[in-house]
C-alpha atoms as a PDB file:
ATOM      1  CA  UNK A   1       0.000   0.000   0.000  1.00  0.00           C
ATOM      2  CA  UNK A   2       2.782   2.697   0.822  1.00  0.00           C
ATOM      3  CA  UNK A   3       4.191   1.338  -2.479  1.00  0.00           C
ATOM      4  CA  UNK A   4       1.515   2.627  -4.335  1.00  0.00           C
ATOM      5  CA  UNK A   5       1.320   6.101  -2.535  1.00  0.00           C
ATOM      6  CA  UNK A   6       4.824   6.572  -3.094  1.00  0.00           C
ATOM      7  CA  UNK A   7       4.220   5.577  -7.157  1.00  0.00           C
ATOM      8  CA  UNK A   8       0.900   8.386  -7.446  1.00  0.00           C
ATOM      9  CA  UNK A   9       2.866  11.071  -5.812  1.00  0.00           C
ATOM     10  CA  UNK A  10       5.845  10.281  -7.979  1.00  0.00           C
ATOM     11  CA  UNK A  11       3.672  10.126 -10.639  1.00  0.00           C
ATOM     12  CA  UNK A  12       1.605  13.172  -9.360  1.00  0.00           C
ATOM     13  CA  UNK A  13       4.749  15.256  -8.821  1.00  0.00           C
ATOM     14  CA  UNK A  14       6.324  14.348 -12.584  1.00  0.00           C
ATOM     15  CA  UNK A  15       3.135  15.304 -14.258  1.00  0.00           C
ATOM     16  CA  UNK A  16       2.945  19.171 -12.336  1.00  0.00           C
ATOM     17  CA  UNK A  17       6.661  19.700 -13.234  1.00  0.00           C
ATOM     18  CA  UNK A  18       5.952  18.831 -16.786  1.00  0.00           C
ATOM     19  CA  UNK A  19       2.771  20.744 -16.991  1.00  0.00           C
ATOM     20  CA  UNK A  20       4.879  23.409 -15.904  1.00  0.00           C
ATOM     21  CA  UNK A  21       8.102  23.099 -18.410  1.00  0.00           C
ATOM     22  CA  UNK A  22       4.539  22.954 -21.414  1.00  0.00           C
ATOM     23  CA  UNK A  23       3.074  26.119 -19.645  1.00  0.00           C
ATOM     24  CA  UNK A  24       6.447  28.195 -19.775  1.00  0.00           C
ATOM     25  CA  UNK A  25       6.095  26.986 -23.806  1.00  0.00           C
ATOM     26  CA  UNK A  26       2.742  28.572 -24.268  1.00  0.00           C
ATOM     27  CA  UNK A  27       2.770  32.040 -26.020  1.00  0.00           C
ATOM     28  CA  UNK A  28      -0.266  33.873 -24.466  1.00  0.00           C
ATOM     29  CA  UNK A  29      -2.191  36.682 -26.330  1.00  0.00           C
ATOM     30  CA  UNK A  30      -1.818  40.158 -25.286  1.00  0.00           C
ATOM     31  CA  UNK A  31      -4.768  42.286 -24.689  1.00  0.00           C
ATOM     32  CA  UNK A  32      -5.096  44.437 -28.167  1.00  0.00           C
ATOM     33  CA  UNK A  33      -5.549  40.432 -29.843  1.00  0.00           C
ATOM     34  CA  UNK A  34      -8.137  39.066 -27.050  1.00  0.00           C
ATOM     35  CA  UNK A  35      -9.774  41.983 -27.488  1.00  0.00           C
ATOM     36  CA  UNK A  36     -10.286  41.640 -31.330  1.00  0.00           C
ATOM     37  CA  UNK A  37     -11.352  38.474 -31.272  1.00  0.00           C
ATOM     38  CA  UNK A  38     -13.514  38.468 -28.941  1.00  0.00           C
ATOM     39  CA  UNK A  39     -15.881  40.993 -30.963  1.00  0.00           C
ATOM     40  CA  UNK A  40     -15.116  38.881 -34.024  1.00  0.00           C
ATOM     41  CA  UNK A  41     -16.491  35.908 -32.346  1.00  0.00           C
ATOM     42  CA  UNK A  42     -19.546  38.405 -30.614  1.00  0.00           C
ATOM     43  CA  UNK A  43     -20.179  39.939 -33.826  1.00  0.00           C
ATOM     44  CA  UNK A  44     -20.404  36.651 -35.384  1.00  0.00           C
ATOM     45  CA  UNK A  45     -23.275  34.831 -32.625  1.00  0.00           C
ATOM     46  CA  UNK A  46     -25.159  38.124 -33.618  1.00  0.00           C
ATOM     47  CA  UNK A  47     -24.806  37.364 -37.190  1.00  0.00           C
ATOM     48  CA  UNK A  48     -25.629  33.919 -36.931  1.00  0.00           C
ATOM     49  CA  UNK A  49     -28.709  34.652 -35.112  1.00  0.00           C
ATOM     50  CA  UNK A  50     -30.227  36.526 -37.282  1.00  0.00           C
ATOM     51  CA  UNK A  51     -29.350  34.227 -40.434  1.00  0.00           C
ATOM     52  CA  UNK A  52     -31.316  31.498 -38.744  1.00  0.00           C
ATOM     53  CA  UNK A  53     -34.141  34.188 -37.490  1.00  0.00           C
ATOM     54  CA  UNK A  54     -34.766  34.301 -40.714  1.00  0.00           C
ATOM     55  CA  UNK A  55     -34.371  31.090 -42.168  1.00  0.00           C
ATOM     56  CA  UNK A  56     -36.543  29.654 -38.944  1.00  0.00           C
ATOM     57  CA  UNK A  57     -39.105  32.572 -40.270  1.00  0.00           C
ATOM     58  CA  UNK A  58     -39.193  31.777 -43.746  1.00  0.00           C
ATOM     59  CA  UNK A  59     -39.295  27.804 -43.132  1.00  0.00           C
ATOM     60  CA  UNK A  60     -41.978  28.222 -40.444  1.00  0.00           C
ATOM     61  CA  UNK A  61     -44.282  30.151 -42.418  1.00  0.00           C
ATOM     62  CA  UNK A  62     -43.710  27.814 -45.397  1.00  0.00           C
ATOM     63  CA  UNK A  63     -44.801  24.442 -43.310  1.00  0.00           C
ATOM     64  CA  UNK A  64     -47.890  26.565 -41.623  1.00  0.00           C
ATOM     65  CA  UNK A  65     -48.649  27.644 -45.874  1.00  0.00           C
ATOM     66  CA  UNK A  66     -48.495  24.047 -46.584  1.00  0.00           C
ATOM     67  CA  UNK A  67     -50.506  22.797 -43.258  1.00  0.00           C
ATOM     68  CA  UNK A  68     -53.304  25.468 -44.391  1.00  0.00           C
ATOM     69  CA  UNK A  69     -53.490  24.104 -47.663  1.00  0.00           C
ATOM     70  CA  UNK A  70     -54.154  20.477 -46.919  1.00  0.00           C
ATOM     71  CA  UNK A  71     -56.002  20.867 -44.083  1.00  0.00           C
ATOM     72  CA  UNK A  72     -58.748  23.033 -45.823  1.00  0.00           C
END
């Protein structure tokens, strides 16, 4: 049993210090670019949305035209 402690610790202790040595690797965005794309990606949701308002219009209307005609 102490065996295996001593193994995850090891094992626990190997994987912070590499996570740490892949961190120092990283090259982090400075404000000016997080900034950018975050309205590119805001900008975008908006523009999304109201593609499919308007496809989700269009096809709704059709079915309901289509509902109306066979029902009547």
């Amino acid at each position: 049993m102490a065996e295996e402690k001593k193994n995850f610790i090891d094992s626990t202790r190997d994987y912070v210090e590499s996570l740490r040595v892949e961190m120092r690797k990283v090259t982090w965005p400075n404000r000016k670019q997080v900034e950018s794309t975050t309205a590119v990606v805001i900008v975008s949701v908006f523009a999304f949305a109201a593609y499919f308002e308007v496809v989700d219009t269009i096809l709704g209307r059709g079915v309901k035209g289509i509902m109306q005609y066979f029902t009547k």
